[in-house]
C-alpha atoms as a PDB file:
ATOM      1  CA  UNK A   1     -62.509  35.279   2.304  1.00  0.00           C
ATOM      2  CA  UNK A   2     -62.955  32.634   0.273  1.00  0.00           C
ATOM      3  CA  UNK A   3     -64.542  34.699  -2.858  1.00  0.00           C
ATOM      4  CA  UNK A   4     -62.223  37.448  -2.642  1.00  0.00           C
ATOM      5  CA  UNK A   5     -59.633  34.676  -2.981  1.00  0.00           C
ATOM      6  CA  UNK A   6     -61.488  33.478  -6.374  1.00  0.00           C
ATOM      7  CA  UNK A   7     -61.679  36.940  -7.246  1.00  0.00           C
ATOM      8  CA  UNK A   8     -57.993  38.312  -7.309  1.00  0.00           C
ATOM      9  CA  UNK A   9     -57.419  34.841  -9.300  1.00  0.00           C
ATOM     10  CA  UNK A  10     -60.069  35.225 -11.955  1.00  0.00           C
ATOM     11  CA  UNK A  11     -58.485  38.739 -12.197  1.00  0.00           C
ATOM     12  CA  UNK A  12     -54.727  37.532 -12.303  1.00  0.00           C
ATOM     13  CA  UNK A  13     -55.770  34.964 -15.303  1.00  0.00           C
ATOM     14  CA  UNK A  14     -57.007  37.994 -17.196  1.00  0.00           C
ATOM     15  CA  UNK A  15     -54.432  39.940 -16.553  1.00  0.00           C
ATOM     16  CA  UNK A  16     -52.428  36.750 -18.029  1.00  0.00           C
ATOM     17  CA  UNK A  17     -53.889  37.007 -21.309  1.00  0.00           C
ATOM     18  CA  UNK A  18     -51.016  38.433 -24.156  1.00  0.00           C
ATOM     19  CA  UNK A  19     -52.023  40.088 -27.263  1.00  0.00           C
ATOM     20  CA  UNK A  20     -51.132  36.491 -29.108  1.00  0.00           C
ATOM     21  CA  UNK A  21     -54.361  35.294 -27.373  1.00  0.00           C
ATOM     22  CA  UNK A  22     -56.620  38.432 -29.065  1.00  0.00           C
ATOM     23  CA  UNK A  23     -58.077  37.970 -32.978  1.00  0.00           C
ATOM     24  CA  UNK A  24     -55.432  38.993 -35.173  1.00  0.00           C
ATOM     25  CA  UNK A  25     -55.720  43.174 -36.498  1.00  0.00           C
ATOM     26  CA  UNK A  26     -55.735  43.207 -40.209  1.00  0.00           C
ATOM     27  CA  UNK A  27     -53.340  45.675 -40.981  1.00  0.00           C
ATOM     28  CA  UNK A  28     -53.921  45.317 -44.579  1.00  0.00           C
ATOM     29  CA  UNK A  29     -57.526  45.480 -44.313  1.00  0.00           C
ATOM     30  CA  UNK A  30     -58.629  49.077 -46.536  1.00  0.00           C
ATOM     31  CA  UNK A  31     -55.031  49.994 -47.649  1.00  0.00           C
ATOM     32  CA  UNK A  32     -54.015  51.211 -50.828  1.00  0.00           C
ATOM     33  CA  UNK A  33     -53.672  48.242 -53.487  1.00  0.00           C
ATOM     34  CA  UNK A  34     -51.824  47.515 -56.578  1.00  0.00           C
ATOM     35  CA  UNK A  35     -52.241  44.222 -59.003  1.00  0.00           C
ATOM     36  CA  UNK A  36     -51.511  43.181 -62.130  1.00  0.00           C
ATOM     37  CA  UNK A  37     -53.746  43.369 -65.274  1.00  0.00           C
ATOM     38  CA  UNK A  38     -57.923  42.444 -64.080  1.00  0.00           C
ATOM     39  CA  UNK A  39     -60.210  40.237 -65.581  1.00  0.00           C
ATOM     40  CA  UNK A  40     -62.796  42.514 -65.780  1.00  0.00           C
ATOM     41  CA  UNK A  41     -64.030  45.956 -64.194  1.00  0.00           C
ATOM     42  CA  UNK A  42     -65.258  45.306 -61.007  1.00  0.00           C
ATOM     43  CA  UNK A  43     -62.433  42.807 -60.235  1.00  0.00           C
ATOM     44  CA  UNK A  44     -59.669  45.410 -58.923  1.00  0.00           C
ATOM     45  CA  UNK A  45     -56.775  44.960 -56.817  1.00  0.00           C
ATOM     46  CA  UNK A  46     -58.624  46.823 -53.716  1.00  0.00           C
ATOM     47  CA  UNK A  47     -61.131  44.180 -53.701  1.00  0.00           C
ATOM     48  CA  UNK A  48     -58.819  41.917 -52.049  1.00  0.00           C
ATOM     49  CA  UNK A  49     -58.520  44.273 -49.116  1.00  0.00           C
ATOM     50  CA  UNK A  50     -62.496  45.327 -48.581  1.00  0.00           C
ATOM     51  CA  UNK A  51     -63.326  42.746 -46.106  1.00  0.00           C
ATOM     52  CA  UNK A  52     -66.378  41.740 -47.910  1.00  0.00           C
ATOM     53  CA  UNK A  53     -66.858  38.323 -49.452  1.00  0.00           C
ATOM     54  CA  UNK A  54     -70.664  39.084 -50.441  1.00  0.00           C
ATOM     55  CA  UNK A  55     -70.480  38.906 -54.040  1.00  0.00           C
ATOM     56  CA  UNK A  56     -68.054  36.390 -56.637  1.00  0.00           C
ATOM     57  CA  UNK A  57     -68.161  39.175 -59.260  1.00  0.00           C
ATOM     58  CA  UNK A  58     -67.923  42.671 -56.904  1.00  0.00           C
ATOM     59  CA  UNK A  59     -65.774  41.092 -53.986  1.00  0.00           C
ATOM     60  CA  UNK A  60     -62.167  39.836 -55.465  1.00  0.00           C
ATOM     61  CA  UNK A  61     -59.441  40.504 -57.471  1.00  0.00           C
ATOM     62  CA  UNK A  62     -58.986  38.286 -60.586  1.00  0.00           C
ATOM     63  CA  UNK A  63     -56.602  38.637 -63.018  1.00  0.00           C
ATOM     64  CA  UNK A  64     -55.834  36.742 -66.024  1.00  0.00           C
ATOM     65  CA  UNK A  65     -51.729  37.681 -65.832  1.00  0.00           C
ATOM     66  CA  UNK A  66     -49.273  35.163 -65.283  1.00  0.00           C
ATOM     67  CA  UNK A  67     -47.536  35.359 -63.046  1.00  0.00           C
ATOM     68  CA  UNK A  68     -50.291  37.140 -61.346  1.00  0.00           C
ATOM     69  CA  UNK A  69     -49.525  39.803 -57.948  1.00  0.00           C
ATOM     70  CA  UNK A  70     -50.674  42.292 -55.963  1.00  0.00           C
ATOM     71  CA  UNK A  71     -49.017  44.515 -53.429  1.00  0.00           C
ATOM     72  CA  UNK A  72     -50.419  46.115 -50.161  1.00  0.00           C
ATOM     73  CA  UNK A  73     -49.239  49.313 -49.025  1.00  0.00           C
ATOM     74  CA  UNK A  74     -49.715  49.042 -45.113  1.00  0.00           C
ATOM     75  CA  UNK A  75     -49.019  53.098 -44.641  1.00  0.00           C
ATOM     76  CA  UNK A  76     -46.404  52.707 -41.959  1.00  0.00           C
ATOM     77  CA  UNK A  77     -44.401  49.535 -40.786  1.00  0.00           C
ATOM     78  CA  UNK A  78     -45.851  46.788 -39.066  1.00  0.00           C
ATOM     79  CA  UNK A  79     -44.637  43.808 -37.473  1.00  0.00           C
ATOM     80  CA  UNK A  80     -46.408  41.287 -39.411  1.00  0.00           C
ATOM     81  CA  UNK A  81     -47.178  37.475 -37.319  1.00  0.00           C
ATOM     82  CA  UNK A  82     -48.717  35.814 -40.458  1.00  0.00           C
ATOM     83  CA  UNK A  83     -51.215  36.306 -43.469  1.00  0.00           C
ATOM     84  CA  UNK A  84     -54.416  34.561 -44.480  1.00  0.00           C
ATOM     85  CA  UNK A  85     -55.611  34.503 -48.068  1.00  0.00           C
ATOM     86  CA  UNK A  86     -59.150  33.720 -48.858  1.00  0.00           C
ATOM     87  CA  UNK A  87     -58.772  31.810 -52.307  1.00  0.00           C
ATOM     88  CA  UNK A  88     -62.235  31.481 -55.075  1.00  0.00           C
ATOM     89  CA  UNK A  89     -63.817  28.708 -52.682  1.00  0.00           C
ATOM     90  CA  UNK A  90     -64.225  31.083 -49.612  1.00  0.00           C
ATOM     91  CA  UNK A  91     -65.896  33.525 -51.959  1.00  0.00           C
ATOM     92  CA  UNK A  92     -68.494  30.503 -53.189  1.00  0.00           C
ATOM     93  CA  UNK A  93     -66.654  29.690 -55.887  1.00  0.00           C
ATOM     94  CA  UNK A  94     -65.385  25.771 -56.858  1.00  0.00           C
ATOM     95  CA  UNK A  95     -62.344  24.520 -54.677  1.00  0.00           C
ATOM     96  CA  UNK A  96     -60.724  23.502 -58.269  1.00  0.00           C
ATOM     97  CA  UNK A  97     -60.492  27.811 -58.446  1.00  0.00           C
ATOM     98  CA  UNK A  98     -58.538  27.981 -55.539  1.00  0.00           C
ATOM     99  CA  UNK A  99     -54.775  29.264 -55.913  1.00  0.00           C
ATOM    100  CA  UNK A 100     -52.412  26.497 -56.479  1.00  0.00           C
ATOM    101  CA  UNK A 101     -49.190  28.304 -56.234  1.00  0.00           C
ATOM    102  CA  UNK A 102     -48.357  31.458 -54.654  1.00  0.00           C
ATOM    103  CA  UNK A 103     -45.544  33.305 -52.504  1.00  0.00           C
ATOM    104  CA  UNK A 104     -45.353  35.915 -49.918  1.00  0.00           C
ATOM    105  CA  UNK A 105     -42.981  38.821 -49.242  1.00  0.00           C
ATOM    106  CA  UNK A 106     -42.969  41.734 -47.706  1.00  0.00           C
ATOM    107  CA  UNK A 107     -40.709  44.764 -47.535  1.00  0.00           C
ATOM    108  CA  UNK A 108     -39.924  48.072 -45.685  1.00  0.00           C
ATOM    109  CA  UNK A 109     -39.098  50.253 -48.464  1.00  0.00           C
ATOM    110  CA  UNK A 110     -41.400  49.207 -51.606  1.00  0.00           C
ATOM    111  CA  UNK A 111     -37.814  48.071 -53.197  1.00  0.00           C
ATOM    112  CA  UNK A 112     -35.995  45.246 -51.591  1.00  0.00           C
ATOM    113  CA  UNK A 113     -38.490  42.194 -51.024  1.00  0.00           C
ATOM    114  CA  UNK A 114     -37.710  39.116 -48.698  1.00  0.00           C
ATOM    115  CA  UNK A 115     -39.732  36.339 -49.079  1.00  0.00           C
ATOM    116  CA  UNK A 116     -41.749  34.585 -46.322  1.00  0.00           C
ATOM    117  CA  UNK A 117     -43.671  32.256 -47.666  1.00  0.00           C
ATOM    118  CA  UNK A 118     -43.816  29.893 -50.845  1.00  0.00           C
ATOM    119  CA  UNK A 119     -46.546  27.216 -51.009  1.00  0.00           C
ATOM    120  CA  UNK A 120     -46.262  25.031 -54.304  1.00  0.00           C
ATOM    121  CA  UNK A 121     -49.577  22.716 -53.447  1.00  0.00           C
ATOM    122  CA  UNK A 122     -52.537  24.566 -51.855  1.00  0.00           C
ATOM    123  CA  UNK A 123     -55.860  23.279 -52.252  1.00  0.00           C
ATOM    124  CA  UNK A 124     -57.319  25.089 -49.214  1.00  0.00           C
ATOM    125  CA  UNK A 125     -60.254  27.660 -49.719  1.00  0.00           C
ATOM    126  CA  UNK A 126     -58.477  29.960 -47.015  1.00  0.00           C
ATOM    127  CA  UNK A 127     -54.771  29.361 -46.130  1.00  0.00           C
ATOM    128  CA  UNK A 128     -53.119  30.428 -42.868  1.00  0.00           C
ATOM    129  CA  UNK A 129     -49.098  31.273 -42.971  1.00  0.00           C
ATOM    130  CA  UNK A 130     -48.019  31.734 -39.840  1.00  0.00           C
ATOM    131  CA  UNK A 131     -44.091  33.563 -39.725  1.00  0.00           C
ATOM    132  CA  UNK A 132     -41.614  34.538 -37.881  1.00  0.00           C
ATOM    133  CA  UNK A 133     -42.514  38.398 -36.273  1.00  0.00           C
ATOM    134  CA  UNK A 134     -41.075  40.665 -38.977  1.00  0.00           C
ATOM    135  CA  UNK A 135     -41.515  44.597 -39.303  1.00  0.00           C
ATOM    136  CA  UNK A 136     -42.493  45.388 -43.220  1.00  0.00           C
ATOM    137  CA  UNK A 137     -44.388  48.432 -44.827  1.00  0.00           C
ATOM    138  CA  UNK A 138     -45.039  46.133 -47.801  1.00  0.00           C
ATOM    139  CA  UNK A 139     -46.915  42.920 -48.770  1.00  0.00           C
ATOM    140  CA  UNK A 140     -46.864  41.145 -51.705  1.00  0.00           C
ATOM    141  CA  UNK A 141     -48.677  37.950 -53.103  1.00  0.00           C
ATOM    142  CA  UNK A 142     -46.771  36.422 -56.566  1.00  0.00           C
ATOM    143  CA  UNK A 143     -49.099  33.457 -58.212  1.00  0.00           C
ATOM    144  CA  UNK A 144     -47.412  31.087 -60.269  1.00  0.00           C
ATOM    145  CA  UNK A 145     -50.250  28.787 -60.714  1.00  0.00           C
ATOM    146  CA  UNK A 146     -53.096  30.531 -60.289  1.00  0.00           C
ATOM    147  CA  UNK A 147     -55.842  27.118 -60.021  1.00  0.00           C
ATOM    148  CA  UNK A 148     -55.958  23.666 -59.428  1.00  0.00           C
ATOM    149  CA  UNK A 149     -56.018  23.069 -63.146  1.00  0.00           C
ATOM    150  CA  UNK A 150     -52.985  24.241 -64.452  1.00  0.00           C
ATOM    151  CA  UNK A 151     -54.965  25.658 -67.657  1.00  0.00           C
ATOM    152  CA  UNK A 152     -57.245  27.812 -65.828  1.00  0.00           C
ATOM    153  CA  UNK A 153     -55.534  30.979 -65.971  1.00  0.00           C
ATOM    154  CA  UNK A 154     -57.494  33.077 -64.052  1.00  0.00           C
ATOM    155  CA  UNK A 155     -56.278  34.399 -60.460  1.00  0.00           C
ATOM    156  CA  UNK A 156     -58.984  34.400 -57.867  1.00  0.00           C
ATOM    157  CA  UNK A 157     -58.317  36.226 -54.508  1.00  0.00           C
ATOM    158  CA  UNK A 158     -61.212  37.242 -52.033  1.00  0.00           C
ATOM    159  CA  UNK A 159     -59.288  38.888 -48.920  1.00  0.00           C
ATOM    160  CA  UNK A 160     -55.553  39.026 -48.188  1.00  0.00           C
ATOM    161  CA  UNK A 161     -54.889  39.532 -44.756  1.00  0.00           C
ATOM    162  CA  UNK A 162     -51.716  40.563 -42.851  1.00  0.00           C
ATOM    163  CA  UNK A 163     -51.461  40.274 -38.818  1.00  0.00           C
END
């Protein structure tokens, strides 16, 4: 009796598990991308959205616009939990490459944004921003101050990631 017991509980914690408790989906993971102006070729907006941080000159979007952005088309509404963005440091680069300051909105029409985030001080290689559940077709990152060092003008992003 006793195991059966231990067996319909193991099987009632399981079934006690939500979706919250799962790895995030990356809904923006392979979607169409747009940016502003690149660096250089190889450095495109869709690199921000290929998953891969193998390689600091084939796997990120830079861009030497300011204010920099890009903008993720998620191909049908979501309802988005949070983003992470992998700054230059999680792609091997120096932390003093990392995104400074940068905002977050998202949309359901392409047209009329509503901001999430805003961070003024990041100095994080990959920053978590946990929101409030909201349903959005759209994602876009703004930089204002692309690196640590306010005359670096160069916009480094490895991965931006919506769940």
């Amino acid at each position: 009796m006793k195991p059966r017991i231990a067996l319909v509980a193991m099987l009632l914690c399981a079934a006690s598990l939500t979706a919250a408790d799962a790895a995030p989906v990356n809904f923006a993971l392979h979607r169409p991308t747009t940016g502003s102006a690149i660096c250089k070729p190889g450095e495109e907006a869709e690199k921000a959205v290929n998953g891969l941080l193998a390689s600091k000159t084939h796997d990120k979007f830079c861009s030497l616009a300011r204010p920099a952005w890009l903008r993720i088309d998620l191909q049908s509404e979501r309802k988005l939990r949070g983003f992470t963005v992998k700054h230059a440091q999680a792609g091997d680069e120096p932390a003093s490459m990392n995104t400074r300051a940068f905002a977050l909105s998202v949309s359901r029409d392409g047209v009329n944004w509503r901001q999430v985030v805003q961070v003024h001080d990041n100095i994080e290689g990959v920053s978590v921003h946990r929101i409030a559940p909201v349903r959005a077709r759209y994602v876009r990152l703004d930089v204002s101050q692309p690196a640590q060092d306010p005359a670096d003008p160069a916009t480094r992003i490895y991965e931006l990631e919506a769940w």
